[in-house]
Protein backbone atom coordinates (compact mmCIF):
# COMPACT_ATOMS: atom_id res chain seq x y z
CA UNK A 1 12.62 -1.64 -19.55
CA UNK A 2 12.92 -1.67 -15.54
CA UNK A 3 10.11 -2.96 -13.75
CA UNK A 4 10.79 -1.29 -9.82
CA UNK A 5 8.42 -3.36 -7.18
CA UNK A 6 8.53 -3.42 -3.40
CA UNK A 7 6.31 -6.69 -2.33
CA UNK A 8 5.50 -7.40 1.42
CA UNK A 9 6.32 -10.56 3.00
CA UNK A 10 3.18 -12.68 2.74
CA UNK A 11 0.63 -12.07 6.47
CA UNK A 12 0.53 -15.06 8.34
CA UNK A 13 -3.17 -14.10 8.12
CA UNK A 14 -4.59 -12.95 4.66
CA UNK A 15 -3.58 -13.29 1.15
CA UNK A 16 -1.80 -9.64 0.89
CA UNK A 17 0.19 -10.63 -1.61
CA UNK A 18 -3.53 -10.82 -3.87
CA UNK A 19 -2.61 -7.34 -3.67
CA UNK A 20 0.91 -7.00 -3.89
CA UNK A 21 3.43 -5.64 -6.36
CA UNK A 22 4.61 -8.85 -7.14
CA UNK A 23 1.64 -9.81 -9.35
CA UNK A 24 1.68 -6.63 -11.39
CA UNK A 25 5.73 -6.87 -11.70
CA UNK A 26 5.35 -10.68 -13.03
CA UNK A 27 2.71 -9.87 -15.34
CA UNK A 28 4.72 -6.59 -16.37
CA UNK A 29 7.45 -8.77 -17.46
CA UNK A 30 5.99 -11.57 -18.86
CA UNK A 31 3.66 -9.00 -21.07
CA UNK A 32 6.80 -6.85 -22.63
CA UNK A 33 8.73 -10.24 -22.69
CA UNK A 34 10.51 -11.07 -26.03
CA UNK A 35 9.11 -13.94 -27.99
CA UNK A 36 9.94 -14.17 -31.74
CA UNK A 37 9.09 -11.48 -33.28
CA UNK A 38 6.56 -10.27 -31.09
CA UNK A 39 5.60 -9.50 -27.51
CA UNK A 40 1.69 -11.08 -26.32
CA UNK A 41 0.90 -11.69 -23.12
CA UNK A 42 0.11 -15.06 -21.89
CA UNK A 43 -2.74 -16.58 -19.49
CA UNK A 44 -2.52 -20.37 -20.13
CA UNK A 45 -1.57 -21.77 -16.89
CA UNK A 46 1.01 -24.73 -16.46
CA UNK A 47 -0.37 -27.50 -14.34
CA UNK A 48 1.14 -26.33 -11.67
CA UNK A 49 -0.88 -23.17 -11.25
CA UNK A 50 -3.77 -25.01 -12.96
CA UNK A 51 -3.50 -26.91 -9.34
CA UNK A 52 -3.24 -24.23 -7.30
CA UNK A 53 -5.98 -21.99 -8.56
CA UNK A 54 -8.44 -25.37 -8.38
CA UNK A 55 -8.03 -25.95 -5.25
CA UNK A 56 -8.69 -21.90 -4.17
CA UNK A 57 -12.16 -21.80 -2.85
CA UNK A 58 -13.55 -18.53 -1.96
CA UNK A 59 -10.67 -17.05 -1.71
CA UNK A 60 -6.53 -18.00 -1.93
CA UNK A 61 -5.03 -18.21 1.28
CA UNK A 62 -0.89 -16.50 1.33
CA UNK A 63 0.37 -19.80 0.50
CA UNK A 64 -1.45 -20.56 -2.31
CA UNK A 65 -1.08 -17.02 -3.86
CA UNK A 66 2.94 -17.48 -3.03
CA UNK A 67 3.07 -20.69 -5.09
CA UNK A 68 0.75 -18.96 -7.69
CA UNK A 69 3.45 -16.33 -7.96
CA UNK A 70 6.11 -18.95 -8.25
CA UNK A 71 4.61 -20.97 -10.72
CA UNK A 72 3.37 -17.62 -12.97
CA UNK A 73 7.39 -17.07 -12.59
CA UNK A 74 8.08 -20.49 -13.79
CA UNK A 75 5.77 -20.50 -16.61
CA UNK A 76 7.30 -17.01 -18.58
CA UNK A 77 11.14 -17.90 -17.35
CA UNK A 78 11.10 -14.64 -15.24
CA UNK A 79 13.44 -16.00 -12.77
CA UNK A 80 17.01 -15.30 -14.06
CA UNK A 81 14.89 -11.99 -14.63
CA UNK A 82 15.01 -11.22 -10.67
CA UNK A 83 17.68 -9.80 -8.67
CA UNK A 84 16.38 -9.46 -4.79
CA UNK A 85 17.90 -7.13 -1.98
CA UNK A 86 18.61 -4.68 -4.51
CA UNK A 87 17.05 -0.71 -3.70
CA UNK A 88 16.66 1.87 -6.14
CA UNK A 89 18.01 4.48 -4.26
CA UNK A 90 17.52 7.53 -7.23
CA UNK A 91 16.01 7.53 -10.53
CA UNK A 92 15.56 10.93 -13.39
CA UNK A 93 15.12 11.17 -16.47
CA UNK A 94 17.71 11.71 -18.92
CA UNK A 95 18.23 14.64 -21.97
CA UNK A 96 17.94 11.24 -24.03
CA UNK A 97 14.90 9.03 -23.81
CA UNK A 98 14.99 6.90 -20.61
CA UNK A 99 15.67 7.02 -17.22
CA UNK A 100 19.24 6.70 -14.91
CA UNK A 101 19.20 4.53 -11.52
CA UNK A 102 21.22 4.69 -8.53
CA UNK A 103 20.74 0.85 -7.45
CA UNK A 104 22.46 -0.49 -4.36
CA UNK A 105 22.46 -4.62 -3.92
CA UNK A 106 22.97 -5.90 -0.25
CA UNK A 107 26.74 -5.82 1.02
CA UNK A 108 27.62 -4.10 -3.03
CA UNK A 109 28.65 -0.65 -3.30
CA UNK A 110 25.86 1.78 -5.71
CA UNK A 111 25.80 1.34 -9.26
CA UNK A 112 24.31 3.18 -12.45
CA UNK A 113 22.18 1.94 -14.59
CA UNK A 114 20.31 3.48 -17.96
CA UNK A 115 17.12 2.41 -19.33
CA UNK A 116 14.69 3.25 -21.98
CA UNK A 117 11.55 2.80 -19.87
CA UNK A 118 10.72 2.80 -16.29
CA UNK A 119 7.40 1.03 -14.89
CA UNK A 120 7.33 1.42 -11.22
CA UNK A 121 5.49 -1.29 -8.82
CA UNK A 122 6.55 -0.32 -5.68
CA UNK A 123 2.76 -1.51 -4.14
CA UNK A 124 -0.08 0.87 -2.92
CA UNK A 125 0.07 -1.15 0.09
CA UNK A 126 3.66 -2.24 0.69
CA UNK A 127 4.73 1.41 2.68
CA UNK A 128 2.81 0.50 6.26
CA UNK A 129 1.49 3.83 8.11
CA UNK A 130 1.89 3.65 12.11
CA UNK A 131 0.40 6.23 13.64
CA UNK A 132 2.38 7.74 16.41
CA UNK A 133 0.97 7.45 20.02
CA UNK A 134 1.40 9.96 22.81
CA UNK A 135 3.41 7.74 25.27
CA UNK A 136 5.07 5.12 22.72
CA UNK A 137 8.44 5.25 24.63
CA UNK A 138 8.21 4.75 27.87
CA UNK A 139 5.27 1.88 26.68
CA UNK A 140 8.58 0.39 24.57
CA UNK A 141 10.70 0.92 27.19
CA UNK A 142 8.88 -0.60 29.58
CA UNK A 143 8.63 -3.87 27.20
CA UNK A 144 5.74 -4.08 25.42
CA UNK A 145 5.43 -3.85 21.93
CA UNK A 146 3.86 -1.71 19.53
CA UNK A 147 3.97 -3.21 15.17
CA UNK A 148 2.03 -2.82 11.98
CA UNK A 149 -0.20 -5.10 11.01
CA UNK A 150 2.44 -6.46 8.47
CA UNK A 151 5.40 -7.23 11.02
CA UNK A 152 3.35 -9.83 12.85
CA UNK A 153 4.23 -13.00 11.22
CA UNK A 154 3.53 -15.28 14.39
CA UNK A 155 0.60 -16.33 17.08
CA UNK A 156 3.55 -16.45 19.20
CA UNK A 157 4.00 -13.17 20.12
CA UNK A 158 0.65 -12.68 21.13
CA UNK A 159 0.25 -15.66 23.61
CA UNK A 160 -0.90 -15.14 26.80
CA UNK A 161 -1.05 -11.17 26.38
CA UNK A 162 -3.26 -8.35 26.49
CA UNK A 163 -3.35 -7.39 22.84
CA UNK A 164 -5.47 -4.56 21.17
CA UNK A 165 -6.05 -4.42 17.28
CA UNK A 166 -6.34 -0.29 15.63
CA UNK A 167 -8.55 -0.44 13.06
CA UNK A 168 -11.45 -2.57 11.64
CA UNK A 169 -10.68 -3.09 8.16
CA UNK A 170 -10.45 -6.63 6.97
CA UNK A 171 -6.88 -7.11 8.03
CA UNK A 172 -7.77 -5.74 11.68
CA UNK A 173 -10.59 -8.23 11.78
CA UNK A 174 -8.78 -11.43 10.53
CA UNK A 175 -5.92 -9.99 12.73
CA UNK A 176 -8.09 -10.35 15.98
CA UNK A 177 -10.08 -13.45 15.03
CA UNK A 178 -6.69 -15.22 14.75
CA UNK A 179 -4.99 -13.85 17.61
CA UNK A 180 -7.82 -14.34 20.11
CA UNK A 181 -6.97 -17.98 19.96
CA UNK A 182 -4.38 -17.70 21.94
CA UNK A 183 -4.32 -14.37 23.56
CA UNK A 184 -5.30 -13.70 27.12
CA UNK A 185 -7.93 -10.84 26.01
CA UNK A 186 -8.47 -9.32 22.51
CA UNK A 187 -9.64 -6.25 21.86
CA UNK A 188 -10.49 -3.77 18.63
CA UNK A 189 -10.52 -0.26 18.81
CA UNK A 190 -12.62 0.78 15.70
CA UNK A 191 -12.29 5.00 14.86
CA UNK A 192 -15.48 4.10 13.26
CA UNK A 193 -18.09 1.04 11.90
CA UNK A 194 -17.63 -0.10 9.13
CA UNK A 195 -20.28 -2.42 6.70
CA UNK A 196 -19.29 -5.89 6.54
CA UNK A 197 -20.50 -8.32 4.04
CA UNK A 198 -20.38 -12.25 4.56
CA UNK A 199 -18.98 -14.54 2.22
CA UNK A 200 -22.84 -15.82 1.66
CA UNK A 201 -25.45 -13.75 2.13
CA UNK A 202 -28.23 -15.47 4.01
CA UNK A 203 -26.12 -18.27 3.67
CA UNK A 204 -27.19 -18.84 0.35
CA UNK A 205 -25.77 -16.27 -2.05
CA UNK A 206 -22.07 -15.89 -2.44
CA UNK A 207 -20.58 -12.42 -2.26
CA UNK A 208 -18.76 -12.92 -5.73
CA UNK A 209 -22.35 -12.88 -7.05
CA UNK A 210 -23.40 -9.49 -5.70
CA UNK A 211 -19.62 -7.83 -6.02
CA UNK A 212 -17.95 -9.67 -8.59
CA UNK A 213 -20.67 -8.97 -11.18
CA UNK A 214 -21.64 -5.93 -13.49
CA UNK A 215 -25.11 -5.66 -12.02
CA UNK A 216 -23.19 -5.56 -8.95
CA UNK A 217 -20.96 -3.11 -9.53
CA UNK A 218 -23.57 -1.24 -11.11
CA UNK A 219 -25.42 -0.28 -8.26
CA UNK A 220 -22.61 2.25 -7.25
CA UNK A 221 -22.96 5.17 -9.31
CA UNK A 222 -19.36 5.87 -11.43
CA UNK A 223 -18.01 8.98 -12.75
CA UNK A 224 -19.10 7.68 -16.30
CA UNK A 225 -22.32 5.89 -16.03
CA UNK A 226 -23.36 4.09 -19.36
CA UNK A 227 -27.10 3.82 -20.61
CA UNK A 228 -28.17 1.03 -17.64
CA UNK A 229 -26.44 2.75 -14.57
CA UNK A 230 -27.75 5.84 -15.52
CA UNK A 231 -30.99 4.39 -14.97
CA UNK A 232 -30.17 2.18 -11.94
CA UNK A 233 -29.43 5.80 -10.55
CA UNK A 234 -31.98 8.08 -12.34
CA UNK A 235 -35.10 6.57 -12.34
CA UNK A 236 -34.61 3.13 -11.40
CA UNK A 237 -33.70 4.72 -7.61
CA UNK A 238 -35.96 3.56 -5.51
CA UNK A 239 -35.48 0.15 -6.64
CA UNK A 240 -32.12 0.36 -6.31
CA UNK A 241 -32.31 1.78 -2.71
CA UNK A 242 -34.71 -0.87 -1.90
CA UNK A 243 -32.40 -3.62 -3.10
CA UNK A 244 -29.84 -2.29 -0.88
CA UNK A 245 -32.53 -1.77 2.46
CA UNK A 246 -33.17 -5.71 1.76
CA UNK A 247 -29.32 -6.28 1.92
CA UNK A 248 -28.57 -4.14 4.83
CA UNK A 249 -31.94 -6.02 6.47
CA UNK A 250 -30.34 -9.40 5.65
CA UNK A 251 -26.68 -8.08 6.85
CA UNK A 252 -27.86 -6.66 9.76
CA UNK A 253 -29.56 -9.69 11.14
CA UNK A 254 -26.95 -12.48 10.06
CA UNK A 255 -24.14 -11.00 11.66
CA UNK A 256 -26.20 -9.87 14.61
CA UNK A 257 -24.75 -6.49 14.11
CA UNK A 258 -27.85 -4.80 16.30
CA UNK A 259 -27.46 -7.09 19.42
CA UNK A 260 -23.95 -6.31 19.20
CA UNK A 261 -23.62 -3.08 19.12
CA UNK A 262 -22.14 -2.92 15.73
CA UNK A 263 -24.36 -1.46 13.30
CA UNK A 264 -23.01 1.24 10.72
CA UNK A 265 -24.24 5.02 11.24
CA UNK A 266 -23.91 5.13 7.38
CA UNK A 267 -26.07 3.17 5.17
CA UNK A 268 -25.14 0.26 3.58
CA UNK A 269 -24.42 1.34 -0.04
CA UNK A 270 -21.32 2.71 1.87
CA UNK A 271 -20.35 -0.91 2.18
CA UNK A 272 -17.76 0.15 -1.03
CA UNK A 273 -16.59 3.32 -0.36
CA UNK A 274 -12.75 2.76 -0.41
CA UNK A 275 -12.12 -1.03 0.40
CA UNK A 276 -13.72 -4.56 -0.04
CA UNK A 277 -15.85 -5.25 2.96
CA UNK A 278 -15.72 -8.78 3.26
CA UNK A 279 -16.50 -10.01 6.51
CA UNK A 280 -13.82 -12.23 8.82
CA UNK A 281 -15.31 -15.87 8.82
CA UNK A 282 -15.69 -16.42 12.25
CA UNK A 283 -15.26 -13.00 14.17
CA UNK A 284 -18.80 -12.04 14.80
CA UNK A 285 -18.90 -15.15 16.65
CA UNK A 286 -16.11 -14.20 19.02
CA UNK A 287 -17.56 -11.19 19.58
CA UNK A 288 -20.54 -12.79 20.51
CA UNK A 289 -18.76 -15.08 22.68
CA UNK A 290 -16.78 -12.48 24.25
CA UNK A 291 -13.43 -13.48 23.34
CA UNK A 292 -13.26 -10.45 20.90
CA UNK A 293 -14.36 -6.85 22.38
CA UNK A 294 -14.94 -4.09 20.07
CA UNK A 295 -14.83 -0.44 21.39
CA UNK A 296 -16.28 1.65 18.77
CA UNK A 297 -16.22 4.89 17.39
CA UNK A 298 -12.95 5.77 19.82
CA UNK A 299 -9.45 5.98 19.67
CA UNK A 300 -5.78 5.53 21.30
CA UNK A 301 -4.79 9.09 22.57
CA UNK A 302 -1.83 7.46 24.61
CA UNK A 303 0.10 4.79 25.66
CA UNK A 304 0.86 4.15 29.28
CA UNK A 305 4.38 2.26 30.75
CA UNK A 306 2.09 0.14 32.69
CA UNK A 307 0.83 -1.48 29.90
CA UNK A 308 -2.14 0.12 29.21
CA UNK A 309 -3.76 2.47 26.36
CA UNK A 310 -6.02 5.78 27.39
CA UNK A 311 -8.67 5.95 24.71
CA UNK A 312 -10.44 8.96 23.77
CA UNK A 313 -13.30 8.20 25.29
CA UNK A 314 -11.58 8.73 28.47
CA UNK A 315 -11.26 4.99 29.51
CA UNK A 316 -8.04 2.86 29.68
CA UNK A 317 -7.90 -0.95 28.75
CA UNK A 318 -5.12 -3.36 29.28
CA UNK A 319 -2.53 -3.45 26.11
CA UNK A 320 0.86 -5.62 26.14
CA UNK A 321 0.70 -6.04 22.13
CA UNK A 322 -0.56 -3.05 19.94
CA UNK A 323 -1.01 -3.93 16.69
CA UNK A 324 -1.86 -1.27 14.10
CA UNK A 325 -3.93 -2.14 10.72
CA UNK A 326 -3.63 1.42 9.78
CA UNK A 327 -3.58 1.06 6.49
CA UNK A 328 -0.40 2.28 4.18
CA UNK A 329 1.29 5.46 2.77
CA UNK A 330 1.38 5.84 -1.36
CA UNK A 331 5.30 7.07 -2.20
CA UNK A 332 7.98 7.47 -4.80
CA UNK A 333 10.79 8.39 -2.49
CA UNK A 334 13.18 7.23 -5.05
CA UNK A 335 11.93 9.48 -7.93
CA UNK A 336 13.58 12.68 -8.46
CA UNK A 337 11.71 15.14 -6.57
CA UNK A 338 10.96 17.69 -9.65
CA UNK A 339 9.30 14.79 -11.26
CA UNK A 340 7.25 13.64 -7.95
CA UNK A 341 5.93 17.17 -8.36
CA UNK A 342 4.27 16.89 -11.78
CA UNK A 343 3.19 13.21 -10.53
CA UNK A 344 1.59 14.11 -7.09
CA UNK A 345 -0.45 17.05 -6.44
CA UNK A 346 -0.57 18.83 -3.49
CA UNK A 347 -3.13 16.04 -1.67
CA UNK A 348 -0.16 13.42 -2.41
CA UNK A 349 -2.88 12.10 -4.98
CA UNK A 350 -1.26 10.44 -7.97
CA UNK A 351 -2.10 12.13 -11.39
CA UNK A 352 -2.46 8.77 -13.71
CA UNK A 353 -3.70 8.45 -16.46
CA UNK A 354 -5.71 4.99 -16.44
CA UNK A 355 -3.99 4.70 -13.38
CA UNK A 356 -1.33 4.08 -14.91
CA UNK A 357 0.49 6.91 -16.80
CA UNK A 358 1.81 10.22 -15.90
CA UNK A 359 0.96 12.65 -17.79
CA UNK A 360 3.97 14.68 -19.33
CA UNK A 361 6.33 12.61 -17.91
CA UNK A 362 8.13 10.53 -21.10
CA UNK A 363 9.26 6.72 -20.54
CA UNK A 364 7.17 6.11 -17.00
CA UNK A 365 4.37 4.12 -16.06
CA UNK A 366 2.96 2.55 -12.75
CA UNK A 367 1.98 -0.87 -12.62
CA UNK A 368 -0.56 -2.04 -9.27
CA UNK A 369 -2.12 1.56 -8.80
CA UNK A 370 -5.43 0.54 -9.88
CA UNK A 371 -6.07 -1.77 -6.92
CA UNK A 372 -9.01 -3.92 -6.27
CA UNK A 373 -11.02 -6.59 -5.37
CA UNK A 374 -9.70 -8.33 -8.56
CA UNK A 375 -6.33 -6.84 -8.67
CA UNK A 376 -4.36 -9.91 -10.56
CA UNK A 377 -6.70 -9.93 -13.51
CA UNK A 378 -6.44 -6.21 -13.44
CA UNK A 379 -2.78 -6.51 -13.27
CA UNK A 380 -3.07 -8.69 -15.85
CA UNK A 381 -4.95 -5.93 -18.32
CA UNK A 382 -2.67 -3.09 -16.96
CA UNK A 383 0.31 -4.97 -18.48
CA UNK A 384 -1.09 -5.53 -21.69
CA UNK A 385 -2.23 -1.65 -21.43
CA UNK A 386 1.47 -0.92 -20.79
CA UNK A 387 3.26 -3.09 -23.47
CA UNK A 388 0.74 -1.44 -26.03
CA UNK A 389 2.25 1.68 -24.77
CA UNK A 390 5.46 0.59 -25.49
CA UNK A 391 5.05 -0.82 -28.85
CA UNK A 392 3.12 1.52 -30.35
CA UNK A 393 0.34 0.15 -30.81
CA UNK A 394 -2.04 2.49 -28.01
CA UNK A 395 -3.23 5.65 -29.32
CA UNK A 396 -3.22 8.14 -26.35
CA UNK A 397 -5.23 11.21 -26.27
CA UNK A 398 -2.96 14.45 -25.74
CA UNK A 399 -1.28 15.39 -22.33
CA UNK A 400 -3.65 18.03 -21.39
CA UNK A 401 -7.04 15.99 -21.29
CA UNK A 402 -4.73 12.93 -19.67
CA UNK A 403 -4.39 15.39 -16.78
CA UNK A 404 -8.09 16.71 -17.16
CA UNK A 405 -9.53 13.21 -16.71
CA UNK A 406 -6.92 12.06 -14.17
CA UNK A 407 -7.82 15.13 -11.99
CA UNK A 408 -11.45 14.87 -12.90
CA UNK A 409 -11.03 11.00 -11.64
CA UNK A 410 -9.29 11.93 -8.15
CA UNK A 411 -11.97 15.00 -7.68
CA UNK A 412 -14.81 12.70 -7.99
CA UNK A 413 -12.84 9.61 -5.92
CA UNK A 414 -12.00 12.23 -3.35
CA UNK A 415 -15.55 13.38 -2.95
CA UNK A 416 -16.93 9.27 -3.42
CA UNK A 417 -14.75 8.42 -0.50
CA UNK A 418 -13.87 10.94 1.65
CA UNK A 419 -10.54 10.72 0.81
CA UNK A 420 -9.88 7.00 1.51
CA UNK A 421 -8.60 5.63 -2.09
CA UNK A 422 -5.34 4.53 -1.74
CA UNK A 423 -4.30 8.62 -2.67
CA UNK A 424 -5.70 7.39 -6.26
CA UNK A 425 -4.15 3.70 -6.10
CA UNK A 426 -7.61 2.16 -5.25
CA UNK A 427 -10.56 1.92 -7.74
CA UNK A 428 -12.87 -0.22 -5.88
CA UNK A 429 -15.29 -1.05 -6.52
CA UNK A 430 -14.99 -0.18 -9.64
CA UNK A 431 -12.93 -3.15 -11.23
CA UNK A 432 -14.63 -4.21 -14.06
CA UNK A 433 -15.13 -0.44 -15.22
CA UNK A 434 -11.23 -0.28 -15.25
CA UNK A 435 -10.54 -3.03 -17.02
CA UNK A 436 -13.06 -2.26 -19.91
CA UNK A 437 -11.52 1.69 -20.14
CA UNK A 438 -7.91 0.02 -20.62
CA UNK A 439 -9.31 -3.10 -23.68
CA UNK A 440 -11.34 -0.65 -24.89
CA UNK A 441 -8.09 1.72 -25.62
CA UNK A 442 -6.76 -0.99 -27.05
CA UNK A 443 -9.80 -2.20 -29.14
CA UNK A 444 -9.73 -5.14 -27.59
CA UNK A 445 -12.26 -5.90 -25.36
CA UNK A 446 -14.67 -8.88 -24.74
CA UNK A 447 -17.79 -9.42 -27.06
CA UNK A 448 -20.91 -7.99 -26.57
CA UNK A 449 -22.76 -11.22 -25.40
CA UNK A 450 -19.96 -11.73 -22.78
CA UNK A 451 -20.05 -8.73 -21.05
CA UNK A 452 -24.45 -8.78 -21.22
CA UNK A 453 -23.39 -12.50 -19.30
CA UNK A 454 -20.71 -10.88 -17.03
CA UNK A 455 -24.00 -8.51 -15.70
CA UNK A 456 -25.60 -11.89 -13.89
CA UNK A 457 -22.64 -13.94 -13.59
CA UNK A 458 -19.36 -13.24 -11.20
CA UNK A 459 -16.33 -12.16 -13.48
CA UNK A 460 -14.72 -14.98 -14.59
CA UNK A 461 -10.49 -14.41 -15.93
CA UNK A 462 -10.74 -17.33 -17.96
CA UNK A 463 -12.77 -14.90 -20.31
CA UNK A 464 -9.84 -12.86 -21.18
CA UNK A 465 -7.55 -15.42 -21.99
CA UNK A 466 -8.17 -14.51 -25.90
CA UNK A 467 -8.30 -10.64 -25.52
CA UNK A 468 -4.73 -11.49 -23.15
CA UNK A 469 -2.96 -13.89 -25.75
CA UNK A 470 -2.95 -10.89 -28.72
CA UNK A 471 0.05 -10.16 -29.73
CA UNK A 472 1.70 -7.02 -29.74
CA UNK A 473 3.36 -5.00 -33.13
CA UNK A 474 6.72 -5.29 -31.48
CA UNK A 475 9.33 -6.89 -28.81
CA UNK A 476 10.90 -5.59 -25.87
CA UNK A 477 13.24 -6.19 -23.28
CA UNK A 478 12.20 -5.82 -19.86
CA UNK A 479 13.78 -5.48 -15.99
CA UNK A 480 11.83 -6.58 -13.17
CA UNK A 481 12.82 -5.15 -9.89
CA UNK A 482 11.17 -6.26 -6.51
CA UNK A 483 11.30 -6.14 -2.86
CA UNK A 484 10.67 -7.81 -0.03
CA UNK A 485 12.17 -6.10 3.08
CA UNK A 486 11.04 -2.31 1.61
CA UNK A 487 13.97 -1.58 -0.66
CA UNK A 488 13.35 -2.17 -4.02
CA UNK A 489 15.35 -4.65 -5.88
CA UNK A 490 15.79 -5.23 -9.72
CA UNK A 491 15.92 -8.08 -12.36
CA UNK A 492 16.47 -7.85 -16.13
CA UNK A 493 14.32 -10.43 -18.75
């Protein structure tokens, strides 16, 4: 089995990689690992990650999830698995079961390799999306820069300068709250206002209590609503839509978003549209203070040599540093391209199955395309869903109603979030909804008194560590391939 990742270099910022390929990859391997006689999944942590997860408060900063990574790589012997700097460059089927690679390594001429099964984890946000700006030339040319989000890796470059921030997603926000510490003026220009939600509610209520929770999760209506949800949403509604008028009340005041100038047009239930919107600790306050400007509901129509940026609004602000958290593109450019057509429909959506397989397309799966606000645990499950696969012990449904639901799925997320899901890779913020579709395919999912707890209580992993450790009906090798300058590389277990 090849496992084919591209991972970003961790943001000097956030924890990106808490959504990077590298998780799914690791827990791909360690899943369809060899062991004995049979392949199981593991989630006893060595000491080592024991540490590292105990000290994690509310969140793991990019260290700590880098030296999670490396001690999950430790613990299942993955690393003589991994070759870096090593891009798949082609890969088709063959007339025989399996798949045939073009791989190039750094400074090596291409090679050929054949394997029975491909899993790709190339990252639903890994491919960074610039936008291109009327002007971006002569502003280059003239010396100032223009990155992604994910090429700034130091405060440095932003010392002393005009810088603006596109976007105001969570990565735009912690983006500007860090870099107005050291820049001469800061400034976000938002397309639109989005809800934010802060780590504690009131300052009393954690978010993992109103997000991280089936109640929580609950209160969004899914495409398959079970007996409660579908009366949360039928005639539990007005309760509901109180619930979230208190919220927005609460919101609204704590983060000052009024006085500001920063309250939503949309109401808050759209807090969970596409993304997690967890509020930057700290950047209200700057904006409050003045050291962070937002210009909302406006955009960059060009760039000017004299280091400046015409918004569409028809005013012009100072910008030395532009720095784009734009969000990423969803591709398979090394895929043949008859196969990328019976993956990706004509809205570059991805027709998964379960996010995960593609429908009429033998020996492939995707690994990371069901992103969220718990994507390791989910990464976690998505393995497990994947080495059942693979040893026979998952009883799919035929092809046709595997494309039926996946296109029913990307109707309904296409409608939920007006096209903002990742082209399919995103499920938020439906997590916990995923998870149970993939145990409950494979018969194992939690007990009934767990799950009635998991409806007050934040999800918990440690609760799957007996549904994780079952073992599978047979071995198999696996090749983990991963990337961390945007070609994929490869690594066999």
């Amino acid at each position: 089995m090849i496992i084919a990742s591209s991972t970003t270099p961790a943001a000097w910022i956030t924890a990106r990689s808490g959504y990077s390929a590298g998780s799914c990859a690791s827990t791909c391997a360690s899943a369809a690992r060899s062991d004995t006689s049979q392949a199981t999944t593991r989630t006893c942590a060595p000491a080592r990650v024991r540490s590292v997860t105990n000290s994690v408060t509310s969140g793991p900063s990019s260290a700590q999830m880098q030296q999670y990574l490396e001690s999950y790589v430790d613990r299942f012997s993955l690393q003589p698995a991994i070759r870096l700097e090593t891009e798949v460059t082609h890969a088709t089927p063959t007339d025989s079961p399996g798949w045939s690679l073009t791989v190039r390594s750094s400074g090596a001429s291409e090679q050929q390799l054949q394997v029975d099964h491909l899993v790709v984890a190339n990252g639903v946000y890994s491919d960074p999306a610039m936008p291109e700006f009327l002007g971006a030339y002569r502003f280059r040319d003239a010396g100032y820069r223009i990155c992604h989000a994910v090429d700034v890796n130091d405060l440095e470059a932003a010392r002393g300068k005009s810088v603006v921030i596109v976007g105001y997603g969570k990565t735009a926000c912690d983006i500007a709250a860090a870099v107005s510490e050291v820049a001469a003026e800061t400034t976000v220009v938002a397309r639109r206002i989005l809800w934010k939600m802060p780590a504690k509610l009131g300052n009393v209520i954690g978010f993992e209590q109103l997000e991280l929770c089936r109640q929580g999760e609950a209160g969004f209506a899914y495409l398959q609503q079970k007996r409660l949800e579908r009366l949360l949403h039928g005639p539990g509604r007005p309760v509901l839509a109180g619930s979230y008028a208190l919220i927005q009340a609460i919101v609204t005041r704590q983060l000052r978003l009024r006085t500001l100038g920063l309250l939503p047009d949309v109401p808050f239930e759209m807090i969970a549209e596409s993304t997690e919107g967890l509020a930057t600790e700290g950047f209200f306050d700057k904006v409050a203070a003045g050291s962070i400007a937002v210009l909302r509901d406006t955009s960059i129509i060009q760039l000017l040599p004299t280091g400046a940026a015409e918004l569409s609004n028809g005013t012009k602000i100072p910008a030395e540093l532009v720095i784009c958290a734009t969000g990423y593109r969803q591709r398979i450019p090394f895929i043949d391209p008859q196969i990328q057509a019976r993956i990706i429909d004509e809205k570059g959506n991805f027709r998964l199955y379960r996010n995960i397989l593609p429908p009429g397309v033998p020996d492939l799966t995707f690994a990371g395309y069901n992103s969220s606000g718990i994507s390791v645990l989910g990464a976690e499950i998505g393995a497990l869903w994947t080495a059942g696969l693979l040893t026979g012990r998952l009883q799919l449904p035929p092809a046709e109603y595997q494309y039926a639901e996946a296109d029913r799925r990307l109707a309904w997320m296409e409608a939920r979030t007006n096209g903002k899901h990742a082209h399919g890779g995103s499920i938020t913020p439906f997590s916990i909804h995923n998870i149970d579709e993939m145990l409950n395919d494979l018969g194992s999912n939690l007990g009934p008194l767990m799950r009635a707890w998991q409806w007050v209580a934040p999800l918990n992993p440690r609760s799957y560590r007996k549904v994780m450790n079952t073992p599978l009906s047979r071995s198999a090798e696996s090749t983990v391939i991963d990337d961390s300058q945007g070609a994929v590389t490869r690594s066999r277990v």
